[in-house]
Protein backbone atom coordinates (compact mmCIF):
# COMPACT_ATOMS: atom_id res chain seq x y z
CA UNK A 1 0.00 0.00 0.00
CA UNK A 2 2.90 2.33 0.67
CA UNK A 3 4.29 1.63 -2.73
CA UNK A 4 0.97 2.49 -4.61
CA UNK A 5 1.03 5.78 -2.40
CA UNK A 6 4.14 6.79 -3.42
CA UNK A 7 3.43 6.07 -6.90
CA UNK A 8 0.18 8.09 -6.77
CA UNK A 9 1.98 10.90 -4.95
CA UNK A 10 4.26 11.26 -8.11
CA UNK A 11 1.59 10.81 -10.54
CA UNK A 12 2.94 7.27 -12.11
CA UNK A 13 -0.68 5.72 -11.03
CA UNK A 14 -4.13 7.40 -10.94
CA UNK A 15 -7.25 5.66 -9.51
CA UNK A 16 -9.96 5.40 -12.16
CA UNK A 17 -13.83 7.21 -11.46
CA UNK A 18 -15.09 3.98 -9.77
CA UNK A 19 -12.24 3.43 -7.56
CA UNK A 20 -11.67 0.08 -8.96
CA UNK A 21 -9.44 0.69 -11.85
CA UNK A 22 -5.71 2.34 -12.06
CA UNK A 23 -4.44 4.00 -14.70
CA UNK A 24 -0.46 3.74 -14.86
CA UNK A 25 2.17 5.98 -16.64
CA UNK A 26 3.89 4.62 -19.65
CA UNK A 27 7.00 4.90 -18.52
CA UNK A 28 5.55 2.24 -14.98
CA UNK A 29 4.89 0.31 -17.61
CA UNK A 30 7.91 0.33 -19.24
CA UNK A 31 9.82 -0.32 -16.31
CA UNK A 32 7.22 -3.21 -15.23
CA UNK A 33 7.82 -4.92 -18.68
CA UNK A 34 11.86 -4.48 -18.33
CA UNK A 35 11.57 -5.83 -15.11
CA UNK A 36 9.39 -8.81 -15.78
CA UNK A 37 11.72 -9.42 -18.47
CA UNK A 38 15.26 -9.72 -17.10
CA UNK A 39 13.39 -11.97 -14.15
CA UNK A 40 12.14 -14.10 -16.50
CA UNK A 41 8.94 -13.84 -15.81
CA UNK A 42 7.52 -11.81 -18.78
CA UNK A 43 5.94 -14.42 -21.30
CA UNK A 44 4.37 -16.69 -18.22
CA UNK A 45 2.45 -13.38 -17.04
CA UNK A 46 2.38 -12.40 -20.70
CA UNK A 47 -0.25 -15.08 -21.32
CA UNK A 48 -1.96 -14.43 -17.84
CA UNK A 49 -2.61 -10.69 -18.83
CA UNK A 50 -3.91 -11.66 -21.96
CA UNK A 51 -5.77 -14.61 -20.96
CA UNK A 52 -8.47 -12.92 -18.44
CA UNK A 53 -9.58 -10.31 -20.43
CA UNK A 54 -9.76 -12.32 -23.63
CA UNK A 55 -12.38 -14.69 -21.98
CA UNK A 56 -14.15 -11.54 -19.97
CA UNK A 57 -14.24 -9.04 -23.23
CA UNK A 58 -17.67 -8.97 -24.35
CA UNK A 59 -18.94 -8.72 -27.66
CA UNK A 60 -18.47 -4.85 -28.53
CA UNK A 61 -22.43 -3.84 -28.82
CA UNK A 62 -23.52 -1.26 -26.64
CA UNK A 63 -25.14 -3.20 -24.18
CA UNK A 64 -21.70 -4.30 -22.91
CA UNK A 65 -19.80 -1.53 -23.17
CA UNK A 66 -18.98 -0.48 -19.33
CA UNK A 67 -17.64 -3.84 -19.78
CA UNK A 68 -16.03 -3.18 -22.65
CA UNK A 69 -14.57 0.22 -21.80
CA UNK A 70 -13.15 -1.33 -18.16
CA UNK A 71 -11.43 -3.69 -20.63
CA UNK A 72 -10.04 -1.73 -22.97
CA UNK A 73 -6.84 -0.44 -21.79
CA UNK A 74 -6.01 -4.20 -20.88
CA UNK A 75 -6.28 -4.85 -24.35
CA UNK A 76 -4.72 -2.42 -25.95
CA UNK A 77 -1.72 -2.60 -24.21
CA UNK A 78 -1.52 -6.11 -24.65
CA UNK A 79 -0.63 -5.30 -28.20
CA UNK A 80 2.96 -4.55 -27.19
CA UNK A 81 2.83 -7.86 -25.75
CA UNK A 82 2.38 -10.85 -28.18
CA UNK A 83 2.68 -13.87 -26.92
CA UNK A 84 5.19 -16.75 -28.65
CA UNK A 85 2.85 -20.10 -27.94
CA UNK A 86 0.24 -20.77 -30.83
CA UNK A 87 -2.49 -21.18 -28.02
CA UNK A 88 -1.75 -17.98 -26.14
CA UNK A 89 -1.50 -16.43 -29.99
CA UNK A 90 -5.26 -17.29 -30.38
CA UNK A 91 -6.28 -16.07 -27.23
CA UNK A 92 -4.07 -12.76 -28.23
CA UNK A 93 -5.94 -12.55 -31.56
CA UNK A 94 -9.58 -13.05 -30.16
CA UNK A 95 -8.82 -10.73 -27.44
CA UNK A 96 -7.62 -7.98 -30.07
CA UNK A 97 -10.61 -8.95 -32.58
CA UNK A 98 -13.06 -7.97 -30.06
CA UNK A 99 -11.61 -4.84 -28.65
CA UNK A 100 -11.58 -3.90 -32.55
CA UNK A 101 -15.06 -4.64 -32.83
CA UNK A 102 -15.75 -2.69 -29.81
CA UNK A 103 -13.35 0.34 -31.25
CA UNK A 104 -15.54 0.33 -34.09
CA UNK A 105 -18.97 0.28 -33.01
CA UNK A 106 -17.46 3.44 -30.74
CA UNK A 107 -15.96 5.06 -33.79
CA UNK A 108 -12.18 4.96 -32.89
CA UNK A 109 -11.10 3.96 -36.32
CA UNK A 110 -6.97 4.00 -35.38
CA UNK A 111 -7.41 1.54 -32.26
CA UNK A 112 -10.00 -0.69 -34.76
CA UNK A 113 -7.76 -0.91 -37.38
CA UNK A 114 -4.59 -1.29 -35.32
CA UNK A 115 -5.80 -4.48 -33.57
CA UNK A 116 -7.91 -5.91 -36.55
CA UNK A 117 -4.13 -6.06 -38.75
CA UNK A 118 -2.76 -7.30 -35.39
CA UNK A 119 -4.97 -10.27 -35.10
CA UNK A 120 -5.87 -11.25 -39.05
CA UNK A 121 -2.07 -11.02 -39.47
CA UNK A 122 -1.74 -13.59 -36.32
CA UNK A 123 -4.75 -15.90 -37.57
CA UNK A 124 -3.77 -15.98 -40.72
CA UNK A 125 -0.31 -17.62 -39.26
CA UNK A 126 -1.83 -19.69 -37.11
CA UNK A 127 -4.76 -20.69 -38.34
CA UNK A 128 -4.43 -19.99 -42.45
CA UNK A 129 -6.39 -18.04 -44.74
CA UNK A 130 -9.28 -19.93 -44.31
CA UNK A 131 -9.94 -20.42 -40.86
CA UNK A 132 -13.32 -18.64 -40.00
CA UNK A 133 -11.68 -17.33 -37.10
CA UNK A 134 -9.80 -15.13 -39.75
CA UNK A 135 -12.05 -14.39 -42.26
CA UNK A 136 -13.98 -12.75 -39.34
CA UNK A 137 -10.55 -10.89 -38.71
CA UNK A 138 -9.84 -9.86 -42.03
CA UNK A 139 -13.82 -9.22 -42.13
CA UNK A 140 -12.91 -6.80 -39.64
CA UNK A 141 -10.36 -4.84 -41.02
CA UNK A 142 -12.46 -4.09 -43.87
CA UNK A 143 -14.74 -2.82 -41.56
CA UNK A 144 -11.97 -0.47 -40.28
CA UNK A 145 -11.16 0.80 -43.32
CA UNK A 146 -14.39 1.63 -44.59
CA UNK A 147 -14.93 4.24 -41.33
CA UNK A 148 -12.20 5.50 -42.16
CA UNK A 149 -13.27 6.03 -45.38
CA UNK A 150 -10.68 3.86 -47.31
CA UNK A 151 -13.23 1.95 -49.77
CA UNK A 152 -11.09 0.75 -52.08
CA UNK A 153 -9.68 -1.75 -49.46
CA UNK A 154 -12.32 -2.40 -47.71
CA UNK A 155 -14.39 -3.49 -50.84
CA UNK A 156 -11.41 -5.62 -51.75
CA UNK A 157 -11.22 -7.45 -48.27
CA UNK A 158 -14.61 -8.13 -47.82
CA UNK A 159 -14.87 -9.42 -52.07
CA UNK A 160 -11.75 -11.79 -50.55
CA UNK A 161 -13.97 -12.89 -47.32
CA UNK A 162 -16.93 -13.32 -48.98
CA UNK A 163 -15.04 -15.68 -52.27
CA UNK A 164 -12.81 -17.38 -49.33
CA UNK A 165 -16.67 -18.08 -47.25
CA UNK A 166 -18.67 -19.92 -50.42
CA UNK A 167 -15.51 -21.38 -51.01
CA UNK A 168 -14.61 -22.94 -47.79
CA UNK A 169 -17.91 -23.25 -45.66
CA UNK A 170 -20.60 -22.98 -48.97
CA UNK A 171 -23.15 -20.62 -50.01
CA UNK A 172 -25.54 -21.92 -47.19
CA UNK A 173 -22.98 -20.15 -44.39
CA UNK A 174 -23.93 -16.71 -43.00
């Protein structure tokens, strides 16, 4: 308790509205990361950080999103840490796939497109082309680009998604 004191005291951590969030400095971070990372602990809590919220982060309609926006900052910092394993890579990628959707629906096209790349470009390596699992990715970042008004792409993406779909699951698929 004296520690998170002192860090408030200089600023490094704030206390969200609700009292049951913290917001910490960048540079806390940093240090946190380096840290973690000459102890050897930094890929074991890696996939802990990125496993809770993945299986709390709700789908990003607006019925969830208090949820959503209490998860947030989890996972967008969790984009400077990508995991190695191909398991905790999934979890990475679903995690970042629905904090895109959730950027989206709020209209914060650079954090949606930013973590929609992030996890098709994951899935795709992973999974393959095909997987559903990144067609809804790359589905995604053509979503992205069309709020921010870059059609071209967009158009091209979802043409790809929708060929890859019929292709792969048939015409019958949603």
């Amino acid at each position: 308790e004296d520690d998170l004191h002192m860090l408030r005291s200089y600023s490094f951590v704030a206390i969200g509205g609700e009292g049951g969030t913290f917001e910490m400095h960048a540079l806390v971070q940093l240090a946190m990361r380096q840290w973690l990372r000459v102890n050897g602990q930094l890929e074991r809590l890696a996939g802990q950080y990125i496993r809770a919220p993945c299986f709390a982060f709700p789908v990003g309609e607006h019925e969830n999103w208090s949820k959503c926006e209490a998860l947030f900052p989890h996972a967008k910092s969790a984009l400077v840490v990508q995991p190695k394993e191909d398991v905790a890579l999934r979890e990475w990628a679903s995690l970042l796939y629905e904090a895109a959707w959730y950027a989206w629906r709020k209209g914060n096209v650079a954090d949606a497109e930013t973590m929609a790349i992030a996890s098709m470009k994951v899935r795709r390596r992973v999974l393959g082309k095909r997987h559903e699992e990144t067609l809804s990715s790359i589905e995604m970042v053509g979503l992205a680009y069309n709020l921010s008004g870059q059609w071209k792409e967009a158009e091209e993406l979802e043409v790809q998604v929708m060929e890859t779909s019929v292709r792969v699951l048939g015409k019958e698929h949603p």
